[in-house]
Protein backbone atom coordinates (compact mmCIF):
# COMPACT_ATOMS: atom_id res chain seq x y z
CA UNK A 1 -19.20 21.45 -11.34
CA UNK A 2 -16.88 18.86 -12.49
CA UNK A 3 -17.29 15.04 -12.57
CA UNK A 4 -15.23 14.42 -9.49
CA UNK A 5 -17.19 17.09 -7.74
CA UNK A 6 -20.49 15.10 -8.15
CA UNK A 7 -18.46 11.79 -6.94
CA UNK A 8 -17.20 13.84 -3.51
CA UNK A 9 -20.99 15.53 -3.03
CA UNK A 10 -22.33 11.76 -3.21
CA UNK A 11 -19.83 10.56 -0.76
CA UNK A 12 -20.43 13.51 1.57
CA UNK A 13 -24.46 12.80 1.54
CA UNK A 14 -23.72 9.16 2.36
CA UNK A 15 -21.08 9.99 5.22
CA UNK A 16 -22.54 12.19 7.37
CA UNK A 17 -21.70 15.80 5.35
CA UNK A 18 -17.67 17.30 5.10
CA UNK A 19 -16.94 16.87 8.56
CA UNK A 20 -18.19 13.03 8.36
CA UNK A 21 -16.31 12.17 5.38
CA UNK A 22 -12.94 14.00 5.93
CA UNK A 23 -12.63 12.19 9.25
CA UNK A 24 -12.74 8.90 6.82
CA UNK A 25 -9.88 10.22 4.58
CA UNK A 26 -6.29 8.61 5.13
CA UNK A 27 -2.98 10.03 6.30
CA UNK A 28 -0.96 11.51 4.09
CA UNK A 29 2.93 11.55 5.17
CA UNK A 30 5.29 14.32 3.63
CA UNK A 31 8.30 13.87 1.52
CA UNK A 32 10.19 14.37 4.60
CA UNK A 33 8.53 11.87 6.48
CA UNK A 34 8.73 9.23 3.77
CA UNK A 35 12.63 9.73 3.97
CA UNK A 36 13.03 9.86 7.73
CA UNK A 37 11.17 6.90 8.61
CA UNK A 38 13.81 3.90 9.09
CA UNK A 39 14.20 1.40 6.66
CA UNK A 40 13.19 -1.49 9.21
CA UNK A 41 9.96 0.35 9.53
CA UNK A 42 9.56 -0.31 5.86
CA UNK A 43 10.40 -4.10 5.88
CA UNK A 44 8.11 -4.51 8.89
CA UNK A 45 5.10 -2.69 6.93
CA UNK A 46 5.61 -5.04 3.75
CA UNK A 47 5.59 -8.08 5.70
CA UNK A 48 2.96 -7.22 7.61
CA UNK A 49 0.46 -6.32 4.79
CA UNK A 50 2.10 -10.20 2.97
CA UNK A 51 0.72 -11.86 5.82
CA UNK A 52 -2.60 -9.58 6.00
CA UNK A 53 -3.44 -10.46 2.44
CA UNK A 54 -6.27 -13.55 2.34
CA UNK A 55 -5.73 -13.63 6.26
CA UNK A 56 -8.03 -11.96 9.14
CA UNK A 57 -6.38 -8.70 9.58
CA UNK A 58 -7.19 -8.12 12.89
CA UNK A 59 -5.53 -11.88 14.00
CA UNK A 60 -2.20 -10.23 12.32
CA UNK A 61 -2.78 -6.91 13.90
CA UNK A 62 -3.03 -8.57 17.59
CA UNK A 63 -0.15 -10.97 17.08
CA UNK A 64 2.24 -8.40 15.43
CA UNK A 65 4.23 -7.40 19.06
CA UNK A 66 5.00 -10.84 18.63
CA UNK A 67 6.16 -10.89 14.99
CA UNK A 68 8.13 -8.04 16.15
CA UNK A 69 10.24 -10.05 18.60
CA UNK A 70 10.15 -12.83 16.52
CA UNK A 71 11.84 -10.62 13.32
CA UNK A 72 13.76 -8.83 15.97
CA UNK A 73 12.82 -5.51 14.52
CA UNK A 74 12.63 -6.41 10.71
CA UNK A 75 16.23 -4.84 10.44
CA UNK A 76 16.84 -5.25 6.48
CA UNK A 77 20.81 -5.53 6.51
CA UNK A 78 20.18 -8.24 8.96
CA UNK A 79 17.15 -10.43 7.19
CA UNK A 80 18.36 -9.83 3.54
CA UNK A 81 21.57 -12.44 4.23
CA UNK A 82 20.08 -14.52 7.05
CA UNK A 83 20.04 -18.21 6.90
CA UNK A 84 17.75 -21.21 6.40
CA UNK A 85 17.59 -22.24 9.78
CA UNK A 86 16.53 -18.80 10.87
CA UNK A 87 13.65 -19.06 8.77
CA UNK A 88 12.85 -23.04 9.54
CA UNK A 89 12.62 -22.09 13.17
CA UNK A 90 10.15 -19.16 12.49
CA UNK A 91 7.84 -21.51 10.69
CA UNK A 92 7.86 -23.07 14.39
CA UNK A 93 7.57 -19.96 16.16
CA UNK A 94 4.09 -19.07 17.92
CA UNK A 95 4.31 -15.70 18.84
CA UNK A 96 3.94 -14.99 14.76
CA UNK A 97 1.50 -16.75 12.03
CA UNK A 98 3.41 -19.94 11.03
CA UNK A 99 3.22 -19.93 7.34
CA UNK A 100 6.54 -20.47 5.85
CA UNK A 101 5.75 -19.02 2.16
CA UNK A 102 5.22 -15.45 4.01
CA UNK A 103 8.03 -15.96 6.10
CA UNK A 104 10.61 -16.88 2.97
CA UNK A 105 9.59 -13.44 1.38
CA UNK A 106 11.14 -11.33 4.37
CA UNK A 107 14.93 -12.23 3.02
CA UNK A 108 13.64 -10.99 -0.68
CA UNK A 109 12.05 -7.92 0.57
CA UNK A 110 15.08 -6.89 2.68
CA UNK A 111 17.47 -7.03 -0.22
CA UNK A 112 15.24 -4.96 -2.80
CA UNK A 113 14.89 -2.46 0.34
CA UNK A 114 18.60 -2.74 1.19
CA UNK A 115 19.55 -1.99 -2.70
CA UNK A 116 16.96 0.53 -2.83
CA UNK A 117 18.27 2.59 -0.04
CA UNK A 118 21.86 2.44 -0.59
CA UNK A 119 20.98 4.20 -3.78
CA UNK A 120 18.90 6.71 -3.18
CA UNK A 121 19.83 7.60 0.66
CA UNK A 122 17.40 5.48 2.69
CA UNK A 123 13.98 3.31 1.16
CA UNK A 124 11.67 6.24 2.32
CA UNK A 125 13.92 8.35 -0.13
CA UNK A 126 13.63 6.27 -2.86
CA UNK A 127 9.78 6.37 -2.42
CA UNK A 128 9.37 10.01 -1.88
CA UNK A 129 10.86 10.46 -5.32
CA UNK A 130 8.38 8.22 -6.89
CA UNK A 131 5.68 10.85 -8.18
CA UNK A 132 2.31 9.36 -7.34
CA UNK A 133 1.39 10.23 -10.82
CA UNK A 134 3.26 6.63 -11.67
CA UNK A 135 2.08 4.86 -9.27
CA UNK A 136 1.37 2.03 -11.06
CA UNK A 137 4.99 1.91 -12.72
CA UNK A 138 5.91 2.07 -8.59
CA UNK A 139 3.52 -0.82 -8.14
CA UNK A 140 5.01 -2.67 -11.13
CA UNK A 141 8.59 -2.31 -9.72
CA UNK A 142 7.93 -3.80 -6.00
CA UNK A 143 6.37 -6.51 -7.77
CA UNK A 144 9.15 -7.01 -9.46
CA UNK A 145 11.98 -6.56 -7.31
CA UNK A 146 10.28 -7.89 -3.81
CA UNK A 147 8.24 -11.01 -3.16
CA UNK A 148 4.72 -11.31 -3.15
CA UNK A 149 4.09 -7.75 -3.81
CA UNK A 150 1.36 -8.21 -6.05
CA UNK A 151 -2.10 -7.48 -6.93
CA UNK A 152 -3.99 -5.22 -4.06
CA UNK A 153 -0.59 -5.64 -1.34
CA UNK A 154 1.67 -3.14 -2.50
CA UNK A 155 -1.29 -0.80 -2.54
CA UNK A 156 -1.87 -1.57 1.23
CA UNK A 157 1.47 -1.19 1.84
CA UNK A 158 2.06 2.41 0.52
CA UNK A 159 -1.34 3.42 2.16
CA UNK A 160 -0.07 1.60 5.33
CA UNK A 161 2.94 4.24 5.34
CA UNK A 162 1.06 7.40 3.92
CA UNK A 163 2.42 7.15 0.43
CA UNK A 164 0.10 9.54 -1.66
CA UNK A 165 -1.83 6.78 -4.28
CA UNK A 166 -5.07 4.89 -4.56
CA UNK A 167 -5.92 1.67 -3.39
CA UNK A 168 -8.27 -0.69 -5.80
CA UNK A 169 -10.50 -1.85 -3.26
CA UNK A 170 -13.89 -3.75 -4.77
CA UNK A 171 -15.60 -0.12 -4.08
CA UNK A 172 -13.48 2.09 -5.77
CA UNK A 173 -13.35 -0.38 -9.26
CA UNK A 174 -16.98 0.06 -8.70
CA UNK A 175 -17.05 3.43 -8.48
CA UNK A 176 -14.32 3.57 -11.70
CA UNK A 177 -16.68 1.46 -13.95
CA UNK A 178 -19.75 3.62 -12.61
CA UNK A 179 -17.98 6.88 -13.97
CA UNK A 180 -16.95 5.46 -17.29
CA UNK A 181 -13.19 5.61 -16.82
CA UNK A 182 -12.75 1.83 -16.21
CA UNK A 183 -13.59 -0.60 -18.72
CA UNK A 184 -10.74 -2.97 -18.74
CA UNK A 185 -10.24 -5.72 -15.96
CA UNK A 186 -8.20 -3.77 -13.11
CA UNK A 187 -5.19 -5.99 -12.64
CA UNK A 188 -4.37 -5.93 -16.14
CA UNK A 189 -2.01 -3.34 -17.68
CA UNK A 190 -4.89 -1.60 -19.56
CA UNK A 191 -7.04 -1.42 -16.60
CA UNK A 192 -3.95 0.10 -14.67
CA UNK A 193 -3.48 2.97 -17.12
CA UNK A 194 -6.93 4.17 -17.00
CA UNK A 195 -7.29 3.90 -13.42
CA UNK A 196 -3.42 5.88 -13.31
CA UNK A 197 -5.16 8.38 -16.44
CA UNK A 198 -8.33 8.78 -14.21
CA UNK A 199 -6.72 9.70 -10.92
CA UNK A 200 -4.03 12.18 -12.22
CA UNK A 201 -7.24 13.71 -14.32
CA UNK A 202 -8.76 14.21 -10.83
CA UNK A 203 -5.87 15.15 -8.90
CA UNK A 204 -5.26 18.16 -11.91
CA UNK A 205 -9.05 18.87 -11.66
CA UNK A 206 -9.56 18.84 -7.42
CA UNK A 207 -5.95 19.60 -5.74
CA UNK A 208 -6.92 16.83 -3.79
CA UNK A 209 -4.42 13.95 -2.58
CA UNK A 210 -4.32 10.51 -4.49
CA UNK A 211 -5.41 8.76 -1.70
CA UNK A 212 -8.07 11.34 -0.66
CA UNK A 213 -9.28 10.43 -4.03
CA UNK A 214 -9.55 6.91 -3.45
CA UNK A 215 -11.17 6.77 -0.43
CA UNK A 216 -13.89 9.36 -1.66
CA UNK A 217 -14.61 7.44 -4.50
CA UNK A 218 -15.16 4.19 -2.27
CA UNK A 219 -17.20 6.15 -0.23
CA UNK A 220 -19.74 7.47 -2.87
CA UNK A 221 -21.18 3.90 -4.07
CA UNK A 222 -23.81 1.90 -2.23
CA UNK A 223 -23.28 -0.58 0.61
């Protein structure tokens, strides 16, 4: 039995057995999906998970039909050239959460998706090559090239849209530490190399997807 399989029998005891567990365990999308879902679908998923971060997530979740209107669809060749009044009048709008330092990262995000997806065919493209065995160089490059796309977002954001990677939620680091494989702070670049090392060693080991992996681990350690 290998060290992963004692992590996924502990997660199965606290979750009700196989059946219990696996109906816990996240969406993964194809490569095919990741490059025919619209690039508008991307910029809406980004923003949404900006203005989720430190905020109630289900307030965001009720209001987003009006975000929607209010972003007119989050269409990136649109928002990544649109002008300073647009964006004043948002911060003014109701139908959306009125806080202008999310807002101003929607023209960022649309250009780094806009560049991204004239290169490589479409944003979904450009993520479907991304081997989930780098994750954390992907994570490094939207928080360089977008806006507010660090820490724990851009995680939430490829889970959101059934990219294949882990999420560092306060469970899983515990769950890291518990096994040994973590012993540097998580945000830092040490601590993202041996999570990266520790989930390709269990991916090799198990088959199982990255985010399969992730949420099994969260589920093993006590409430």
């Amino acid at each position: 039995m290998s060290d992963f399989d004692v992590i996924h029998a502990r997660a199965m005891s606290r979750k009700g057995g196989a059946e219990g567990l696996n109906a816990l365990l996240p969406r993964v999308a194809s490569l095919d999906e990741l490059c025919a879902t619209s690039d508008d679908r991307y910029l809406a998923a980004i923003t949404q998970c900006i203005f989720k971060a430190g905020f109630v997530w289900r307030v965001i979740n009720n209001k987003w039909p009006g975000f929607e209107e209010a972003f007119q669809g989050f269409v990136p060749v649109y928002w990544q050239q649109v002008s300073p009044e647009v964006l004043e009048n948002l911060s003014r709008d109701e139908r959306i959460v009125r806080n202008m330092q999310k807002i101003s990262t929607v023209p960022d995000n649309a250009r780094m998706i806009v560049e991204a997806s004239q290169q490589h065919n479409g944003f979904g493209c450009f993520l479907a090559q991304w081997p989930s065995s780098d994750q954390v160089g992907l994570l490094q490059w939207l928080k360089k090239s977008g806006s507010r796309l660090g820490g724990a977002t851009p995680q939430y954001f490829l889970r959101s849209i059934g990219w294949d990677g882990f999420v560092l939620s306060g469970d899983v680091i515990r769950a890291l530490r518990h096994t040994g494989m973590l012993d540097a702070a998580p945000s830092s670049q040490k601590g993202l190399l041996q999570v990266q090392m520790a989930f390709n060693q269990w991916h090799e080991e198990t088959g199982l997807p990255y985010s399969h992996l992730s949420r099994i681990l969260a589920c093993s350690v006590d409430d």
